[in-house]
N, C-alpha and C. Protein backbone atom coordinates (compact mmCIF):
# COMPACT_ATOMS: atom_id res chain seq x y z
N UNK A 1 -82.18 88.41 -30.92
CA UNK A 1 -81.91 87.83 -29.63
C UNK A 1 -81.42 88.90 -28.64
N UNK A 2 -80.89 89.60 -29.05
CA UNK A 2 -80.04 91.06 -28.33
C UNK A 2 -81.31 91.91 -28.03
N UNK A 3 -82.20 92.27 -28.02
CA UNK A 3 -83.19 93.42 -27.94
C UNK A 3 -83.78 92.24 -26.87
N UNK A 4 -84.10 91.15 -27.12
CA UNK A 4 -84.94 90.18 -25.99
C UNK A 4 -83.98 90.04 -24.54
N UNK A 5 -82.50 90.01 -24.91
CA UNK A 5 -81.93 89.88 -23.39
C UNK A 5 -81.89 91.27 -23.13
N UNK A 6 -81.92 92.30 -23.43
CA UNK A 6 -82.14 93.50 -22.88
C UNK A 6 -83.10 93.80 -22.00
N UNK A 7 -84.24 93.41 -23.04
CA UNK A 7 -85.86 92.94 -22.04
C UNK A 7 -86.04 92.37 -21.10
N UNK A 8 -85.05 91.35 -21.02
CA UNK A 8 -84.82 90.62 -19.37
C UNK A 8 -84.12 91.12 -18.78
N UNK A 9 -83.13 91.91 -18.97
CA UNK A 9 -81.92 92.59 -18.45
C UNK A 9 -83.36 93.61 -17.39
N UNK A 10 -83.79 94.52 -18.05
CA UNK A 10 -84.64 95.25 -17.49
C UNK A 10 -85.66 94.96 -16.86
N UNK A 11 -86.07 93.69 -17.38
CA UNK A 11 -87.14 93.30 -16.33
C UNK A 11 -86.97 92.72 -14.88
N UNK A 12 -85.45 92.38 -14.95
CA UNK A 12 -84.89 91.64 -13.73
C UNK A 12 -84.14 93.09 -12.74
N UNK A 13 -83.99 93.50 -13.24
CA UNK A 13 -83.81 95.05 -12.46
C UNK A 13 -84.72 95.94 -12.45
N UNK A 14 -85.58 95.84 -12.47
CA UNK A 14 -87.19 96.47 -12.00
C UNK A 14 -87.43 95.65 -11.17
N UNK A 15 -87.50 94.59 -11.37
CA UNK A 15 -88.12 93.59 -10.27
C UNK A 15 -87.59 93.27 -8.88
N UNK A 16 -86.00 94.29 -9.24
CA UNK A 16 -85.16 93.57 -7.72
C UNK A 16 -85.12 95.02 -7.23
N UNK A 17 -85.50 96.01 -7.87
CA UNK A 17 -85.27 97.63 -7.93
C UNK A 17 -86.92 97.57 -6.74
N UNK A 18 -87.82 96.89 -7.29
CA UNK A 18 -89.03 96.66 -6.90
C UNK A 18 -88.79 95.89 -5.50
N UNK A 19 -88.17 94.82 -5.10
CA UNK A 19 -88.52 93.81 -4.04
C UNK A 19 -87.52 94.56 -3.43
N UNK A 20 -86.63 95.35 -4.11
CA UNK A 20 -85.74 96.39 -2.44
C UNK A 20 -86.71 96.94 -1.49
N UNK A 21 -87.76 97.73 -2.39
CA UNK A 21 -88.56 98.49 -1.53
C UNK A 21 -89.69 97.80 -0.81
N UNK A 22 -89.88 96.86 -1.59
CA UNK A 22 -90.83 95.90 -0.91
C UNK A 22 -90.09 95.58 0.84
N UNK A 23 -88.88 95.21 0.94
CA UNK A 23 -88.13 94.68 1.80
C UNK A 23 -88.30 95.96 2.97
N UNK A 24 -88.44 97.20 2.41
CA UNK A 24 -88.17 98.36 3.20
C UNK A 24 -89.72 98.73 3.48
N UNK A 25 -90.70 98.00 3.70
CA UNK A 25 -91.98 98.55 3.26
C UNK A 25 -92.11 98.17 4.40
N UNK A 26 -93.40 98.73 5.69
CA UNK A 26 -93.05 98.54 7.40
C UNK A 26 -94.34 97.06 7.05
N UNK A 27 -95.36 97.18 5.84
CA UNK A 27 -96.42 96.43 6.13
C UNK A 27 -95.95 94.52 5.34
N UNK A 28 -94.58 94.50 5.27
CA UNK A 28 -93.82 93.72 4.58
C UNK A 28 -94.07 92.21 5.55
N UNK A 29 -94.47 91.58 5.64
CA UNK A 29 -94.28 90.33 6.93
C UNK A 29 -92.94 90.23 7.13
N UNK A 30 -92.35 90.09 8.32
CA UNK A 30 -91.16 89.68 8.98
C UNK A 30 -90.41 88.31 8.44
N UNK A 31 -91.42 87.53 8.49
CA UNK A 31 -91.23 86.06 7.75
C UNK A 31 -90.48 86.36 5.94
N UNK A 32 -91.41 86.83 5.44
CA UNK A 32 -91.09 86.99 4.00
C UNK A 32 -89.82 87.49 3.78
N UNK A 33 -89.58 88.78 5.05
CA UNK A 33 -88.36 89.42 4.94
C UNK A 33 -87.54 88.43 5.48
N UNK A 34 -87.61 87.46 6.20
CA UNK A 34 -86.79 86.12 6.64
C UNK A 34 -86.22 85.25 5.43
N UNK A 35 -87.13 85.12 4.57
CA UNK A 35 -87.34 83.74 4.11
C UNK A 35 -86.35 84.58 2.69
N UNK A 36 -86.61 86.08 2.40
CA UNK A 36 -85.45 86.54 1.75
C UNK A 36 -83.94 87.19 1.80
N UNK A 37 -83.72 87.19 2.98
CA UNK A 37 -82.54 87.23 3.33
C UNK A 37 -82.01 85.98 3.66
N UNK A 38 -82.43 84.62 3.92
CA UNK A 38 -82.59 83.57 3.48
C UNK A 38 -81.91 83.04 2.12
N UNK A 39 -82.17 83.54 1.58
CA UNK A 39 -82.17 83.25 -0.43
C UNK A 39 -81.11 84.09 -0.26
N UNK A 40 -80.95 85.18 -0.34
CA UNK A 40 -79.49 85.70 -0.36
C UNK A 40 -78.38 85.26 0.69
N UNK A 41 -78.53 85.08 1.45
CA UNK A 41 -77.47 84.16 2.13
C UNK A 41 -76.99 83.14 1.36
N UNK A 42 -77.73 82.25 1.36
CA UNK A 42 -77.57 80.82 0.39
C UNK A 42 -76.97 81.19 -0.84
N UNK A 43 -77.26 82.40 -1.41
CA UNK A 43 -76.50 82.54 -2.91
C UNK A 43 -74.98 82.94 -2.18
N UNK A 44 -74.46 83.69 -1.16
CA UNK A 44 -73.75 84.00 -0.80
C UNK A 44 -72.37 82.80 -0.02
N UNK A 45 -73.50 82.17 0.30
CA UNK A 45 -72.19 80.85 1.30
C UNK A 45 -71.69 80.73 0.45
N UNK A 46 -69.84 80.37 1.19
CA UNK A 46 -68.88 79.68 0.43
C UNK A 46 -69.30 78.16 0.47
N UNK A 47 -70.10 77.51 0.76
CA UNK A 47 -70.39 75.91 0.88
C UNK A 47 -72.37 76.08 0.59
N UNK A 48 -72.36 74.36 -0.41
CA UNK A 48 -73.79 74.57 -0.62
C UNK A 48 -74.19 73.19 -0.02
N UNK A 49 -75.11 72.98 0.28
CA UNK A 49 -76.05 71.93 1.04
C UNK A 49 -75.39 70.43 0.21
N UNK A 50 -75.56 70.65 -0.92
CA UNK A 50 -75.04 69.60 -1.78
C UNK A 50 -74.03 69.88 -2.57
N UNK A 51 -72.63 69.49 -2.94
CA UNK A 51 -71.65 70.00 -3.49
C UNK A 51 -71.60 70.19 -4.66
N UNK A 52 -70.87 71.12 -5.27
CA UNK A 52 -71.11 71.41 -6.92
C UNK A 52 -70.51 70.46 -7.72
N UNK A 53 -69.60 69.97 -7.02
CA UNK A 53 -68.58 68.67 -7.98
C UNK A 53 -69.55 67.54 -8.03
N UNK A 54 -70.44 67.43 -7.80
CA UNK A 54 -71.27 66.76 -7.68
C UNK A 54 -72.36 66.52 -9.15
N UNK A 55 -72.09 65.98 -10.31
CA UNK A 55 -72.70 66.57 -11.85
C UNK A 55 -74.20 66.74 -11.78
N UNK A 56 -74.79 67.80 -11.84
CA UNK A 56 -76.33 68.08 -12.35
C UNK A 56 -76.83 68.54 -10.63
N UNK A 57 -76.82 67.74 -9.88
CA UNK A 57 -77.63 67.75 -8.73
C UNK A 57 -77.07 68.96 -8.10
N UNK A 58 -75.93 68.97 -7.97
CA UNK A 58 -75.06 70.32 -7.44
C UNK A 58 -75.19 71.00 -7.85
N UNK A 59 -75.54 71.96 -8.89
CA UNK A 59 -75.73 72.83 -9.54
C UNK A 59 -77.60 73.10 -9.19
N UNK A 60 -78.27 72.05 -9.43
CA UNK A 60 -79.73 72.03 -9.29
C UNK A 60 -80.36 72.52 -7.84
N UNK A 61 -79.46 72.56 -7.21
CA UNK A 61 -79.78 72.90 -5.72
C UNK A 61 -79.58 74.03 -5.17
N UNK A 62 -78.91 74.53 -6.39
CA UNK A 62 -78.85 76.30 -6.54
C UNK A 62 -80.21 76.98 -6.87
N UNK A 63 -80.11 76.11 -8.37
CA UNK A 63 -81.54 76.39 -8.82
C UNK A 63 -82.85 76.25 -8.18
N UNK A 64 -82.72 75.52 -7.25
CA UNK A 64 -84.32 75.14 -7.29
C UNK A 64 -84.38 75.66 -5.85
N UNK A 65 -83.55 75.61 -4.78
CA UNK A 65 -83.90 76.25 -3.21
C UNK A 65 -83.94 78.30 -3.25
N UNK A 66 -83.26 78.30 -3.84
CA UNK A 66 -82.80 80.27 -3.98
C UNK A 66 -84.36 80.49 -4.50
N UNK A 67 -85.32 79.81 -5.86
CA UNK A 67 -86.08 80.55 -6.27
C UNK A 67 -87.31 80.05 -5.09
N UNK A 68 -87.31 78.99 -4.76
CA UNK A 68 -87.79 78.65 -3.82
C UNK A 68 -88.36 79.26 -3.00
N UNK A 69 -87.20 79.76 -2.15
CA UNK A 69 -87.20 80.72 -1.10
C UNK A 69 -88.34 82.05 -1.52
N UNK A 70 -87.69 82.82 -2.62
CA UNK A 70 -88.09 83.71 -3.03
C UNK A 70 -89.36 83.81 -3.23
N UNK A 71 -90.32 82.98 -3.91
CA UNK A 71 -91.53 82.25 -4.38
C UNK A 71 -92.33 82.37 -3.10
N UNK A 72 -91.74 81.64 -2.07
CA UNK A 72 -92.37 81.46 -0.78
C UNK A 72 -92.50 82.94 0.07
N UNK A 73 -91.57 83.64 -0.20
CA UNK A 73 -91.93 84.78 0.42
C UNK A 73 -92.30 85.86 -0.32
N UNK A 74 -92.80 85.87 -1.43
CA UNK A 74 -93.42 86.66 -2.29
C UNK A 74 -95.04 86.73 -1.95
N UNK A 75 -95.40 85.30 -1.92
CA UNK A 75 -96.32 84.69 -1.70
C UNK A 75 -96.78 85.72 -0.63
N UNK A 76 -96.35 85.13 0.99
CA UNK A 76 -96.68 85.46 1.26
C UNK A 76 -96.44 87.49 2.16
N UNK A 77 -96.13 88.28 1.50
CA UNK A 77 -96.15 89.55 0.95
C UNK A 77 -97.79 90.03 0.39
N UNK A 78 -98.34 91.08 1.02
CA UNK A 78 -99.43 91.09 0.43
C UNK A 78 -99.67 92.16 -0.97
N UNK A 79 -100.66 91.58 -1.46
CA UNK A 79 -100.36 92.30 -2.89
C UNK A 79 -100.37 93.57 -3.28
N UNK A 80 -100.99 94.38 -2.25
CA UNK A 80 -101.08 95.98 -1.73
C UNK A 80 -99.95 96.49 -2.12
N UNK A 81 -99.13 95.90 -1.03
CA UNK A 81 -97.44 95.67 -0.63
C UNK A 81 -96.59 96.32 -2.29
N UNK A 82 -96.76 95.17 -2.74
CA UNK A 82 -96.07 95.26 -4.04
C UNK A 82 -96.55 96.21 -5.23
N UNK A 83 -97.89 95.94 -4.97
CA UNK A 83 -98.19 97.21 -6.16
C UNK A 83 -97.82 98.63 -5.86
N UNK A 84 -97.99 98.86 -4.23
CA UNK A 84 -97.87 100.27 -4.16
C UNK A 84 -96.06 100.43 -4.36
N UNK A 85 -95.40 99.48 -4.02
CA UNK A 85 -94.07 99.38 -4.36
C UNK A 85 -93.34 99.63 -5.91
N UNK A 86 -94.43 99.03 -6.47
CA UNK A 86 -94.09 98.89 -8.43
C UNK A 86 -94.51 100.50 -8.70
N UNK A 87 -95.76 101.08 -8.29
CA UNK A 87 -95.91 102.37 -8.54
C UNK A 87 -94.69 103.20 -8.11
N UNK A 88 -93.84 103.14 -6.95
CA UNK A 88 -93.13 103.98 -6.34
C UNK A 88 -91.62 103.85 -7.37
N UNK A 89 -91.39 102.53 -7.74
CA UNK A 89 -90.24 102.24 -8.16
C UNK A 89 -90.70 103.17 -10.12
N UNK A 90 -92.02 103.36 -10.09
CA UNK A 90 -91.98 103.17 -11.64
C UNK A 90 -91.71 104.95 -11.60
N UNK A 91 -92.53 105.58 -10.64
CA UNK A 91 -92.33 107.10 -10.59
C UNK A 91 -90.68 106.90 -10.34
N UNK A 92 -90.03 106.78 -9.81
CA UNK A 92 -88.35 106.88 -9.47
C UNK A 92 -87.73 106.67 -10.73
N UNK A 93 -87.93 105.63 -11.51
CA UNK A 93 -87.49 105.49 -12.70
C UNK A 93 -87.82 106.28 -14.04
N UNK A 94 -86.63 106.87 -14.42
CA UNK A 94 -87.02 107.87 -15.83
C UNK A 94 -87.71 107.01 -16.66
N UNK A 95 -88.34 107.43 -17.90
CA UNK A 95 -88.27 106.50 -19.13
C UNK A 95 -87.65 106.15 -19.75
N UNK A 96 -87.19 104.58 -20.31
CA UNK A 96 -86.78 104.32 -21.07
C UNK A 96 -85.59 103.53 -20.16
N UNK A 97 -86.10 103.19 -18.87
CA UNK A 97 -85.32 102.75 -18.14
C UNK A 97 -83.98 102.69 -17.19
N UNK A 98 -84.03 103.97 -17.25
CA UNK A 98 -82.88 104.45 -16.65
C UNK A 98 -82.44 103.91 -15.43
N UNK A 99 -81.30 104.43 -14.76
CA UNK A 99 -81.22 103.98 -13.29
C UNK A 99 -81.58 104.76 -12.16
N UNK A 100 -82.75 104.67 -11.57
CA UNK A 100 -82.79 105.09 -10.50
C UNK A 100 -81.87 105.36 -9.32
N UNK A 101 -80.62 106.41 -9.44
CA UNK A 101 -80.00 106.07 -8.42
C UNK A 101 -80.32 106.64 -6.66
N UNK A 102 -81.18 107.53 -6.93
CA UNK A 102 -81.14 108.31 -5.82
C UNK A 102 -81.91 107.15 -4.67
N UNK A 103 -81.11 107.33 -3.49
CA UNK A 103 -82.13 106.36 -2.50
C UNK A 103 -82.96 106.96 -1.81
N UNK A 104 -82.91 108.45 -2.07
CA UNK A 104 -84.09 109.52 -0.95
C UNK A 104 -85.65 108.29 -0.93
N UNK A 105 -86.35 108.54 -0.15
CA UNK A 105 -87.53 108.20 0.39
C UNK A 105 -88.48 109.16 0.42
């Protein structure tokens, strides 16, 4: 089970290591870059649309609007966009997964 959450560990930080640059990319739609700063806001408010004390539904409204968002502006992101992004992030990254820290361009 430990070697598999690692695998997600890494795959979820490639992927956000990835949609940084996507975000910084000039051919990025404005919207998409909307609709994800959007999603991070919402994870960020101190208050959610529907309250958490609220059992199941409050919690679900985390879940289901944040990926939402994200989904929707992935979408529309064109796929150019991202691949040439995944290439850039994969050269930056050593093997074996290291951290890319440098932010040079």
């Amino acid at each position: 089970m430990l070697p598999h959450l690692q695998s997600l560990a890494r795959g979820l930080k490639t992927e956000l290591g990835v949609y940084r640059l996507v975000l910084r990319h000039p051919r990025t739609p404005r919207r998409a870059k909307w609709l994800l700063g959007l999603a991070v806001g919402y994870l960020l408010l101190p208050f959610d649309i529907i309250p958490d004390f609220i059992p199941i539904i409050g919690h679900l409204d985390d879940a289901v609007i944040v990926p939402l968002l994200v989904y929707l502006a992935v979408k529309m992101i064109p796929a150019e966009v991202i691949s040439e992004c995944r290439e850039q992030w994969r050269a930056r990254t050593p093997p074996g997964g290291g951290d890319a820290t440098s932010d040079a361009e």
